[in-house]
PDB file of N, CA and C in Angstrom:
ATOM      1  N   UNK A   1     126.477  31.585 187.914  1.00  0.00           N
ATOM      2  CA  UNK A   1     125.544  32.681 188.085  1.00  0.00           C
ATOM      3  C   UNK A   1     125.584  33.559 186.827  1.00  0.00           C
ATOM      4  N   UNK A   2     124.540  34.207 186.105  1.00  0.00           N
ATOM      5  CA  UNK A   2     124.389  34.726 185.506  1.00  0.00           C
ATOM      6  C   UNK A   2     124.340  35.735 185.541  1.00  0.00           C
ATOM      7  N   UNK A   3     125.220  37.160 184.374  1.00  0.00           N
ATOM      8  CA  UNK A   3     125.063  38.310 184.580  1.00  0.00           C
ATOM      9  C   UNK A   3     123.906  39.138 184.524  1.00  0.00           C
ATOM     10  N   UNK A   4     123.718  40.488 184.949  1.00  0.00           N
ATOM     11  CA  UNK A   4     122.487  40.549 184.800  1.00  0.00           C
ATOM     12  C   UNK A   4     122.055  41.172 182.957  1.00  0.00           C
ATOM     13  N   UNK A   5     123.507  41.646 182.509  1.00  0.00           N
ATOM     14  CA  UNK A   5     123.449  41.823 180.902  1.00  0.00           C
ATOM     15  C   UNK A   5     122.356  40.513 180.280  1.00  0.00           C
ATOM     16  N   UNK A   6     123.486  39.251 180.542  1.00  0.00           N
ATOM     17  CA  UNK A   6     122.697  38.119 180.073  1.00  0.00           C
ATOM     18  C   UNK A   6     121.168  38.025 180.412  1.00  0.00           C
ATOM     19  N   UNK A   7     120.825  38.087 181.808  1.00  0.00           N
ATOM     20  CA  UNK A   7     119.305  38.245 182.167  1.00  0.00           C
ATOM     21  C   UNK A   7     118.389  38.756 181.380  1.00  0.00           C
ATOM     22  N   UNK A   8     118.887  40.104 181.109  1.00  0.00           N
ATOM     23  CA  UNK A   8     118.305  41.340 180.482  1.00  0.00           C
ATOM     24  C   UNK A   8     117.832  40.890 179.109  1.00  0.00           C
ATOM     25  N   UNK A   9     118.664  40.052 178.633  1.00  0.00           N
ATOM     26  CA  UNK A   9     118.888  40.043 176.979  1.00  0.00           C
ATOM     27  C   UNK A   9     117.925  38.730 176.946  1.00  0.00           C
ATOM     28  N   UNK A  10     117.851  38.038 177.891  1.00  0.00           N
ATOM     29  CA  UNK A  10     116.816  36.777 177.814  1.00  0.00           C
ATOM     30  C   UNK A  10     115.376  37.569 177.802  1.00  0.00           C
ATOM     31  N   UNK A  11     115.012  38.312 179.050  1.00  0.00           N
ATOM     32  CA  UNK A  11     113.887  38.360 178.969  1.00  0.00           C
ATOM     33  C   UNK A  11     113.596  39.593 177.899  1.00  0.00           C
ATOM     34  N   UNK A  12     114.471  40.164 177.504  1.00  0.00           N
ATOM     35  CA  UNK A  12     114.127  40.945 175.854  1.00  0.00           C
ATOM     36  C   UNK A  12     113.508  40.143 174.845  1.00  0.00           C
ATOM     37  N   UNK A  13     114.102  39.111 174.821  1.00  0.00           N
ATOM     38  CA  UNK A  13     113.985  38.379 173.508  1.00  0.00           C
ATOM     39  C   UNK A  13     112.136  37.440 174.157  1.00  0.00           C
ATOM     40  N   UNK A  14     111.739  37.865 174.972  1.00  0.00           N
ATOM     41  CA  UNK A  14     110.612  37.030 174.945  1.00  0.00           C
ATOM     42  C   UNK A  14     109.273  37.814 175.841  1.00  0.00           C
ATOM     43  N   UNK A  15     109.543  39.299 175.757  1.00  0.00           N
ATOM     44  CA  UNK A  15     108.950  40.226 176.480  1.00  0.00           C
ATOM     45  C   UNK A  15     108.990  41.456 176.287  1.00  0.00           C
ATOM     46  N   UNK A  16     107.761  42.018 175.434  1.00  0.00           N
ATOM     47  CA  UNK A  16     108.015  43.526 174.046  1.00  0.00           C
ATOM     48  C   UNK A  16     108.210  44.514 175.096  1.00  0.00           C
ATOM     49  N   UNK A  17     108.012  44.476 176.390  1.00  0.00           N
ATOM     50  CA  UNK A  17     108.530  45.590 177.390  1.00  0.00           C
ATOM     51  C   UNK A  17     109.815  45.553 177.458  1.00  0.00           C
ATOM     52  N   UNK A  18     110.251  44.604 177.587  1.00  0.00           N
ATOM     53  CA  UNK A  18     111.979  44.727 177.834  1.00  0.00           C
ATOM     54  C   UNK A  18     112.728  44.963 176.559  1.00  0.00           C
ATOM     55  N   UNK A  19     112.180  44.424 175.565  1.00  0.00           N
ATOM     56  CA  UNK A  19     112.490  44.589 174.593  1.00  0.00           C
ATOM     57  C   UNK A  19     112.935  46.102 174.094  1.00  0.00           C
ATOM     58  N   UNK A  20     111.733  46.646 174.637  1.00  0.00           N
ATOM     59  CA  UNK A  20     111.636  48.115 174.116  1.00  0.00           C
ATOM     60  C   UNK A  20     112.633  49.168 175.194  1.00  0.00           C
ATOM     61  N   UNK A  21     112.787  48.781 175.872  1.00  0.00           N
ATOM     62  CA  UNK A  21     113.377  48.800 177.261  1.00  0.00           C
ATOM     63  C   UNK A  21     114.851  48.995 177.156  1.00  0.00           C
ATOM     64  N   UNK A  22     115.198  47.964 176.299  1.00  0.00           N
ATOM     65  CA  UNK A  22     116.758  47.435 176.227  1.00  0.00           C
ATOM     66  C   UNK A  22     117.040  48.033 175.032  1.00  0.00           C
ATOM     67  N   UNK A  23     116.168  48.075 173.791  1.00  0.00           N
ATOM     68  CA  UNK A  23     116.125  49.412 172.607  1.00  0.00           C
ATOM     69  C   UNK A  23     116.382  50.902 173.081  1.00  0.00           C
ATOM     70  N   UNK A  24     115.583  51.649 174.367  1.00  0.00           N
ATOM     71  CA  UNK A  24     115.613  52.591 174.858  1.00  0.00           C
ATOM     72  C   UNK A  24     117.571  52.605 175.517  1.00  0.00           C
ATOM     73  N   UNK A  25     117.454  52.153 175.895  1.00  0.00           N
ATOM     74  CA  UNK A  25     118.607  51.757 176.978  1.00  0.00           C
ATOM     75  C   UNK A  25     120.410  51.823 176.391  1.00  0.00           C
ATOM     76  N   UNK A  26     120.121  50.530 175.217  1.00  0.00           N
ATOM     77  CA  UNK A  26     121.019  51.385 174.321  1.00  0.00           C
ATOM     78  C   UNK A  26     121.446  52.653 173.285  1.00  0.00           C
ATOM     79  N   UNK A  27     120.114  53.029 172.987  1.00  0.00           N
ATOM     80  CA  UNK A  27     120.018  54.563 172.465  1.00  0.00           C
ATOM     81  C   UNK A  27     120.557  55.399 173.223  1.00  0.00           C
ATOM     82  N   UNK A  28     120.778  55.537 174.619  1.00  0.00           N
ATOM     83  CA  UNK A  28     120.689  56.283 175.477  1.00  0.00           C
ATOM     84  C   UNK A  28     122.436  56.279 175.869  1.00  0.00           C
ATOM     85  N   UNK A  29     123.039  55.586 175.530  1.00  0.00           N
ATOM     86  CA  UNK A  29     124.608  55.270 175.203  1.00  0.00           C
ATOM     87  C   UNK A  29     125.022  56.064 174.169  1.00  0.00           C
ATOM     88  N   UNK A  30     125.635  56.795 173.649  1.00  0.00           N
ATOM     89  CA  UNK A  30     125.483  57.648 172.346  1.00  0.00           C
ATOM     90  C   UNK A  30     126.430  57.480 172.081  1.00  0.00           C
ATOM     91  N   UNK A  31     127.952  57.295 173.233  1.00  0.00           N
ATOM     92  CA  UNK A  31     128.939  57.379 172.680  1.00  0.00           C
ATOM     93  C   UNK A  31     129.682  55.935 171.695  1.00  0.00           C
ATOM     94  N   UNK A  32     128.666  54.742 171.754  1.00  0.00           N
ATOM     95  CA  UNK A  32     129.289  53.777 171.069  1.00  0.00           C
ATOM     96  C   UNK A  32     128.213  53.882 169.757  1.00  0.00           C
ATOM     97  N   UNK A  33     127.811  54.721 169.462  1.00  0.00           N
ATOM     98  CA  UNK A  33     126.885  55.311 168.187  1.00  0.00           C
ATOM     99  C   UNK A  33     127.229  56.124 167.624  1.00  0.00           C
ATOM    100  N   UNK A  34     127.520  57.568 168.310  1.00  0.00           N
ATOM    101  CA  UNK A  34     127.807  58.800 167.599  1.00  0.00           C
ATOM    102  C   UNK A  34     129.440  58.815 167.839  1.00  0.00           C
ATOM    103  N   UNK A  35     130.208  58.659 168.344  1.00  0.00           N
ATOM    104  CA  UNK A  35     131.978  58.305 169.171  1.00  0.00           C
ATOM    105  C   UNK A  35     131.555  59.642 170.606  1.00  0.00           C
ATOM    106  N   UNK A  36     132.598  59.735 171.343  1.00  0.00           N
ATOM    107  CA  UNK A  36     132.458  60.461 172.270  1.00  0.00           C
ATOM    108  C   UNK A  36     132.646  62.215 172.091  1.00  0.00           C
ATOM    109  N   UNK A  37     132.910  62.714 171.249  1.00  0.00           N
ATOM    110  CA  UNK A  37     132.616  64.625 171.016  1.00  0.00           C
ATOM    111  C   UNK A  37     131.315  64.554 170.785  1.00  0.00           C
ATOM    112  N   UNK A  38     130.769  63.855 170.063  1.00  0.00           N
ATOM    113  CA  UNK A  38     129.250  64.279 169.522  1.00  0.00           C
ATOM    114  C   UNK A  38     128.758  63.516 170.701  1.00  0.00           C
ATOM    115  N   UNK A  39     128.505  62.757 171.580  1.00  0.00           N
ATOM    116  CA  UNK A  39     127.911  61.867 172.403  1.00  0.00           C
ATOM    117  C   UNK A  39     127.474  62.881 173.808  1.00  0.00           C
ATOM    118  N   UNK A  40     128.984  63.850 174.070  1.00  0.00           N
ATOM    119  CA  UNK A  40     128.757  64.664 174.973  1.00  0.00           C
ATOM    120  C   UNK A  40     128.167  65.772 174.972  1.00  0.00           C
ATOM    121  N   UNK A  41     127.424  66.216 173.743  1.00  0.00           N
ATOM    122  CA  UNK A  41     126.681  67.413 173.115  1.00  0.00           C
ATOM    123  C   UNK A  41     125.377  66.839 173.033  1.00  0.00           C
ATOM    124  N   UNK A  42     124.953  65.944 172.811  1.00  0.00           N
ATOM    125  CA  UNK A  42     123.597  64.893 172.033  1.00  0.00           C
ATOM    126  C   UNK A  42     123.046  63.771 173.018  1.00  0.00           C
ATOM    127  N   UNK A  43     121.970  63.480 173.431  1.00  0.00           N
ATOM    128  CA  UNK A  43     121.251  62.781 174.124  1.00  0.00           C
ATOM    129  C   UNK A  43     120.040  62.361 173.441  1.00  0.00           C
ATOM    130  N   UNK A  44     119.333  61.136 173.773  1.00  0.00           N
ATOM    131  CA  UNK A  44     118.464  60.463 173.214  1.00  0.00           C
ATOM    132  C   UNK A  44     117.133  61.102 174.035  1.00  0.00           C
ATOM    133  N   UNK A  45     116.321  61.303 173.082  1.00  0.00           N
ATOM    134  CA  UNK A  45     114.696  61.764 173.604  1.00  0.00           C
ATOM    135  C   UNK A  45     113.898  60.940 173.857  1.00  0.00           C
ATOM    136  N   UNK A  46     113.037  60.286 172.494  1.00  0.00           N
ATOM    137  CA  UNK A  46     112.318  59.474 172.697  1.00  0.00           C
ATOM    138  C   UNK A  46     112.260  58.572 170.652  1.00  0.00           C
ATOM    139  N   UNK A  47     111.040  57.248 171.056  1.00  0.00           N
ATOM    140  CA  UNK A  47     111.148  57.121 169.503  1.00  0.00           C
ATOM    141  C   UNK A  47     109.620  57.261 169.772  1.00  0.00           C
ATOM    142  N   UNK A  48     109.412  57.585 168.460  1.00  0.00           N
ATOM    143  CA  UNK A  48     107.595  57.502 168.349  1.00  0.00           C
ATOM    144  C   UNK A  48     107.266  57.843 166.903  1.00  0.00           C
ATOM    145  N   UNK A  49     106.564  56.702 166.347  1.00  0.00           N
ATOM    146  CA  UNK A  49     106.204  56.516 165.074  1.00  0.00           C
ATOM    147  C   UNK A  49     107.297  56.127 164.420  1.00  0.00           C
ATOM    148  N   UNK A  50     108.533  55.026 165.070  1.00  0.00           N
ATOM    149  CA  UNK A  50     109.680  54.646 164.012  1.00  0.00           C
ATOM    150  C   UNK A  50     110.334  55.806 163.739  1.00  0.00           C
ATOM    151  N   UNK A  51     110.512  57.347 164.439  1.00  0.00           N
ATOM    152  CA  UNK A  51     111.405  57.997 164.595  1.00  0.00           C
ATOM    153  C   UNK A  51     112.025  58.171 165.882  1.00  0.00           C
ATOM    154  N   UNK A  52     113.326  57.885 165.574  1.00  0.00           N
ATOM    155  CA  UNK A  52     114.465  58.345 166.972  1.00  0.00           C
ATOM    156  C   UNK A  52     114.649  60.200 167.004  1.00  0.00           C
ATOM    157  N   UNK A  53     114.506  60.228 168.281  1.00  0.00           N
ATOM    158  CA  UNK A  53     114.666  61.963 168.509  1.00  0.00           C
ATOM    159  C   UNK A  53     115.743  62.089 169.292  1.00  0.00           C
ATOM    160  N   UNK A  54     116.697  62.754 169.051  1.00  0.00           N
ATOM    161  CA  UNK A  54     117.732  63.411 169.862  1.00  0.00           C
ATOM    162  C   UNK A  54     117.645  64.671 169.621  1.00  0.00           C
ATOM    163  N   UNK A  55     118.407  65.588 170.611  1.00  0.00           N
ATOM    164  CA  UNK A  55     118.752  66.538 170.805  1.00  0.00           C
ATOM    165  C   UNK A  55     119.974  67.112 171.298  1.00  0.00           C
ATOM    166  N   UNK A  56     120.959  68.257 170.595  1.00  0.00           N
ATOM    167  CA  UNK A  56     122.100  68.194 170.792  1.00  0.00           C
ATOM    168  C   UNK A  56     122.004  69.808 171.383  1.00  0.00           C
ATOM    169  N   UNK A  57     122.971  70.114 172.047  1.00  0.00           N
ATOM    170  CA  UNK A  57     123.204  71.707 172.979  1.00  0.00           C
ATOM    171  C   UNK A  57     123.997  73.075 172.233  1.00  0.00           C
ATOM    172  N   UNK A  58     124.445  72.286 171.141  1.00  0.00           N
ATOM    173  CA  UNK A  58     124.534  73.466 170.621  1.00  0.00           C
ATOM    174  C   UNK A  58     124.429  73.078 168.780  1.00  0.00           C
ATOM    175  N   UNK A  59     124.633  74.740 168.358  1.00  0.00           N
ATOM    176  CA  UNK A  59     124.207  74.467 166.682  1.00  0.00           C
ATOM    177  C   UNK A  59     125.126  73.941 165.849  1.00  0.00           C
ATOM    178  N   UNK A  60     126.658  74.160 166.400  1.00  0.00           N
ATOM    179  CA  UNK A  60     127.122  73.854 165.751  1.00  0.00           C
ATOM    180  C   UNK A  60     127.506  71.985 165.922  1.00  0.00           C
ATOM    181  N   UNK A  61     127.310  71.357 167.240  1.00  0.00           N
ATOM    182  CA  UNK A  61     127.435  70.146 167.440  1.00  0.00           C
ATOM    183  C   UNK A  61     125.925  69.296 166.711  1.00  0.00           C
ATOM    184  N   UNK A  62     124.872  69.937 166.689  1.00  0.00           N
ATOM    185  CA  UNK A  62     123.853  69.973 165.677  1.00  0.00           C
ATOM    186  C   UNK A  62     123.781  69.520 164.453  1.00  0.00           C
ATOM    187  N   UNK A  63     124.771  70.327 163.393  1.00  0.00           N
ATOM    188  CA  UNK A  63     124.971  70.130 162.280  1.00  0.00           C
ATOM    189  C   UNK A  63     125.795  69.031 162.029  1.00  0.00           C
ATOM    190  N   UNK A  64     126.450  69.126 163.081  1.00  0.00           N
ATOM    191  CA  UNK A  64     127.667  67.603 162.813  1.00  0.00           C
ATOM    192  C   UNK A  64     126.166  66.317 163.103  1.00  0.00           C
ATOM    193  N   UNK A  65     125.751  66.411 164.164  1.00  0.00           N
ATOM    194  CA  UNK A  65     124.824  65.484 164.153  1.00  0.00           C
ATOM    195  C   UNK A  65     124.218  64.852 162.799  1.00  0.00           C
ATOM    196  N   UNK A  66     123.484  65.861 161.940  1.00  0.00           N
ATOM    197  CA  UNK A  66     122.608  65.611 160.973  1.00  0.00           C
ATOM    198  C   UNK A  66     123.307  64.996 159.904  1.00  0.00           C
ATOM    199  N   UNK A  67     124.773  65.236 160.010  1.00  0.00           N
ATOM    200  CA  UNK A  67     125.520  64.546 158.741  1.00  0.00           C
ATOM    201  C   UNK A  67     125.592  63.044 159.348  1.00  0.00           C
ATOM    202  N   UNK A  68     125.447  63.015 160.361  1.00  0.00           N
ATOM    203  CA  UNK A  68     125.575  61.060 160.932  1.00  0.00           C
ATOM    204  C   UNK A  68     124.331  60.511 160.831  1.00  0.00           C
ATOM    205  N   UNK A  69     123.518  61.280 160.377  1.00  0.00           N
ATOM    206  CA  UNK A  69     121.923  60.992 160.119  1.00  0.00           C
ATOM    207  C   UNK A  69     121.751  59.216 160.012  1.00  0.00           C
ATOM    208  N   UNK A  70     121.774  59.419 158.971  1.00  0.00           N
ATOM    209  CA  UNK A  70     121.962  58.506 157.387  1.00  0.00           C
ATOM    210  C   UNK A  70     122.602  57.522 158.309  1.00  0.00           C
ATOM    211  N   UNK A  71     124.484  57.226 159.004  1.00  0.00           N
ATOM    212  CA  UNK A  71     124.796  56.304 159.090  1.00  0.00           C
ATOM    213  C   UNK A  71     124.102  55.703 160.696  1.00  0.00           C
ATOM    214  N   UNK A  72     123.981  56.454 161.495  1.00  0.00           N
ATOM    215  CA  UNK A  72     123.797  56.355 162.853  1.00  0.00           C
ATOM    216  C   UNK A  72     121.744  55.615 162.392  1.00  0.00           C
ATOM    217  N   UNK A  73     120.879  56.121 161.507  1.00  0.00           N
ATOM    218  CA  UNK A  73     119.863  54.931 161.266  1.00  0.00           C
ATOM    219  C   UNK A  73     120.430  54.058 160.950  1.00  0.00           C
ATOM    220  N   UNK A  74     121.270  53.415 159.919  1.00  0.00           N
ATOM    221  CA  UNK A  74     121.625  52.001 159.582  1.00  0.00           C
ATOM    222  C   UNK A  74     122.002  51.383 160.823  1.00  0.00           C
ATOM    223  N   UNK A  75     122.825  52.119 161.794  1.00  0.00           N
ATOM    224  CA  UNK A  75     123.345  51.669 162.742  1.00  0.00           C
ATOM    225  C   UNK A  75     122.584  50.971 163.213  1.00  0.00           C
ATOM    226  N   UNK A  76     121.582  51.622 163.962  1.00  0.00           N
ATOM    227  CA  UNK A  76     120.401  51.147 164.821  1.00  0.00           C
ATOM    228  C   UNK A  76     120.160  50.133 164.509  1.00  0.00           C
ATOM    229  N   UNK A  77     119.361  50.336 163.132  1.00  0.00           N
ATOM    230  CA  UNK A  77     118.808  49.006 161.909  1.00  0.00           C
ATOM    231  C   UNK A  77     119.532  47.858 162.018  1.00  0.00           C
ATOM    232  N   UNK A  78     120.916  47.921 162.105  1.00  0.00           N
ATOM    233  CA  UNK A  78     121.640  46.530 162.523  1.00  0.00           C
ATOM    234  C   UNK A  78     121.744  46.006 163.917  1.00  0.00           C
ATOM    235  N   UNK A  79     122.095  46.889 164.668  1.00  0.00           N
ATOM    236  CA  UNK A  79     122.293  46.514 166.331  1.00  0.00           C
ATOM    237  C   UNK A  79     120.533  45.701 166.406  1.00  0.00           C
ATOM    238  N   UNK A  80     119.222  46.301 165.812  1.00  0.00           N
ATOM    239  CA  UNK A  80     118.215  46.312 166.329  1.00  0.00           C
ATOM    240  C   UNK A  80     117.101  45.966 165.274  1.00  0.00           C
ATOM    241  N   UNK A  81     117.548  44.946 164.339  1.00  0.00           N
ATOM    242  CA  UNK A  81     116.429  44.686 163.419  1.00  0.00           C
ATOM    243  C   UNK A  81     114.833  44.551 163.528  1.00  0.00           C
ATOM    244  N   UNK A  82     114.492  44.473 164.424  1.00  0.00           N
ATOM    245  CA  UNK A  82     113.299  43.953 164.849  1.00  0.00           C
ATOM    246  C   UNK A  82     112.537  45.567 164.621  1.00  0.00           C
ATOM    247  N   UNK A  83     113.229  46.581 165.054  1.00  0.00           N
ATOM    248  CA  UNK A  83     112.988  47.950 165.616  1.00  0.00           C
ATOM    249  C   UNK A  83     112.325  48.094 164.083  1.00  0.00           C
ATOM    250  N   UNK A  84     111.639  49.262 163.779  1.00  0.00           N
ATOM    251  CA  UNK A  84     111.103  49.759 162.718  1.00  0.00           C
ATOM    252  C   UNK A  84     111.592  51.323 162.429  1.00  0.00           C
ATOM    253  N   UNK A  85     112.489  51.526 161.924  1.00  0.00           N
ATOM    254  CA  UNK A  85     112.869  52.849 162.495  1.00  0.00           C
ATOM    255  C   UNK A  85     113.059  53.696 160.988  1.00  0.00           C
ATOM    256  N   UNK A  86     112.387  54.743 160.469  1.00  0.00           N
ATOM    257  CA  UNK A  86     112.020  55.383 159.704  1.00  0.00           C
ATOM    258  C   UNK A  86     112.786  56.734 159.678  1.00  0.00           C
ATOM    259  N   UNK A  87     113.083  57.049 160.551  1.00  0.00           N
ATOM    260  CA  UNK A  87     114.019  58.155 160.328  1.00  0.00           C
ATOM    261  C   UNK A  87     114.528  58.816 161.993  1.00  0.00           C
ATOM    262  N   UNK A  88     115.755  59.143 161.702  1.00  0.00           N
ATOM    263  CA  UNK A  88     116.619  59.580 163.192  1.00  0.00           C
ATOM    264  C   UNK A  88     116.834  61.298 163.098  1.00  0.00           C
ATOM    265  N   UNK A  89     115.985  62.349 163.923  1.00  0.00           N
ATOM    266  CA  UNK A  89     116.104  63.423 164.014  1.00  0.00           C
ATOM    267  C   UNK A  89     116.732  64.252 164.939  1.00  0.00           C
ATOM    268  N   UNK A  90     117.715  64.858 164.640  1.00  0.00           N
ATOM    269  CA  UNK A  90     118.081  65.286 165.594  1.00  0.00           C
ATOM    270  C   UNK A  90     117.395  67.152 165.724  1.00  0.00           C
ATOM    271  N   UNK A  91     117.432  67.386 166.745  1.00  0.00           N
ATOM    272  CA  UNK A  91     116.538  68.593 167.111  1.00  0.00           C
ATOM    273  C   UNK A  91     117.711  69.391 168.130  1.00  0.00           C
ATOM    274  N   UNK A  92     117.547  71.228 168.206  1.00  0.00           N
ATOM    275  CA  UNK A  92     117.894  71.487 168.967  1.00  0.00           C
ATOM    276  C   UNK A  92     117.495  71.827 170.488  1.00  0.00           C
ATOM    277  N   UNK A  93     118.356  71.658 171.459  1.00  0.00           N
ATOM    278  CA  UNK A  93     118.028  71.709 172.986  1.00  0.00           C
ATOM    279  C   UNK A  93     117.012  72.848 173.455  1.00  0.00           C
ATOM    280  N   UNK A  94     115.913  72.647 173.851  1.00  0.00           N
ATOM    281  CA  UNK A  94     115.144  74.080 173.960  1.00  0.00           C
ATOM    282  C   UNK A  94     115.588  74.067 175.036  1.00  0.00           C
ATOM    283  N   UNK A  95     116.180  73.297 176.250  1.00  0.00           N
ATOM    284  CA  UNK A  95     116.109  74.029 177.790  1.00  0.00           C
ATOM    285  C   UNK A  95     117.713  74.383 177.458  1.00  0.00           C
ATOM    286  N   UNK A  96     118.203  73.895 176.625  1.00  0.00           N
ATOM    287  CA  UNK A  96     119.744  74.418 176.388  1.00  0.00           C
ATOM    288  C   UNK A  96     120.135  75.776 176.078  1.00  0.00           C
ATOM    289  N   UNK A  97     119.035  76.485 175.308  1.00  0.00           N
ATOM    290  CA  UNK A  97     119.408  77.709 175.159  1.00  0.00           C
ATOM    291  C   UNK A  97     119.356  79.387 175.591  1.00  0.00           C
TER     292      UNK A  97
END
């Protein structure tokens, strides 16, 4: 029997919904991207136009964000070649403050 990870990852690879799906899905994991201090401050928004949007709760977990800029796109770019991803912004929390 097959897991449903494995499932998932089949019908990704042959279905741009899941695809995008399973792109969303791991974004939304932060802590095997950003490590876990910044992961628990920062959450994934949305992508649109080949930009990733997050948003973090406070200013100073913020600024740490923007310095992972740079490595946390390459990141993506490797986990997710297919993705087109132009730049990763992080923004601050408007219902956070």
């Amino acid at each position: 029997m097959k897991k449903i990870g494995e499932i998932f990852d089949s019908l990704s690879n042959r279905n741009e919904v899941f695809k995008e799906l399973r792109f969303r899905i791991a974004l939304s994991d932060l802590s095997s991207l950003l490590g876990e201090s910044l992961a628990r401050h920062c959450r994934f928004v949305e992508v649109h136009d080949g930009k990733v949007y997050f948003e973090c709760d406070d200013p100073m977990w913020l600024t740490e964000a923007n310095f992972m800029r740079k490595k946390l796109k390459e990141k993506i770019k490797q986990i997710f070649p297919d993705q087109q991803i132009v730049d990763v912004i992080f923004r601050r929390c408007k219902q956070c403050q």
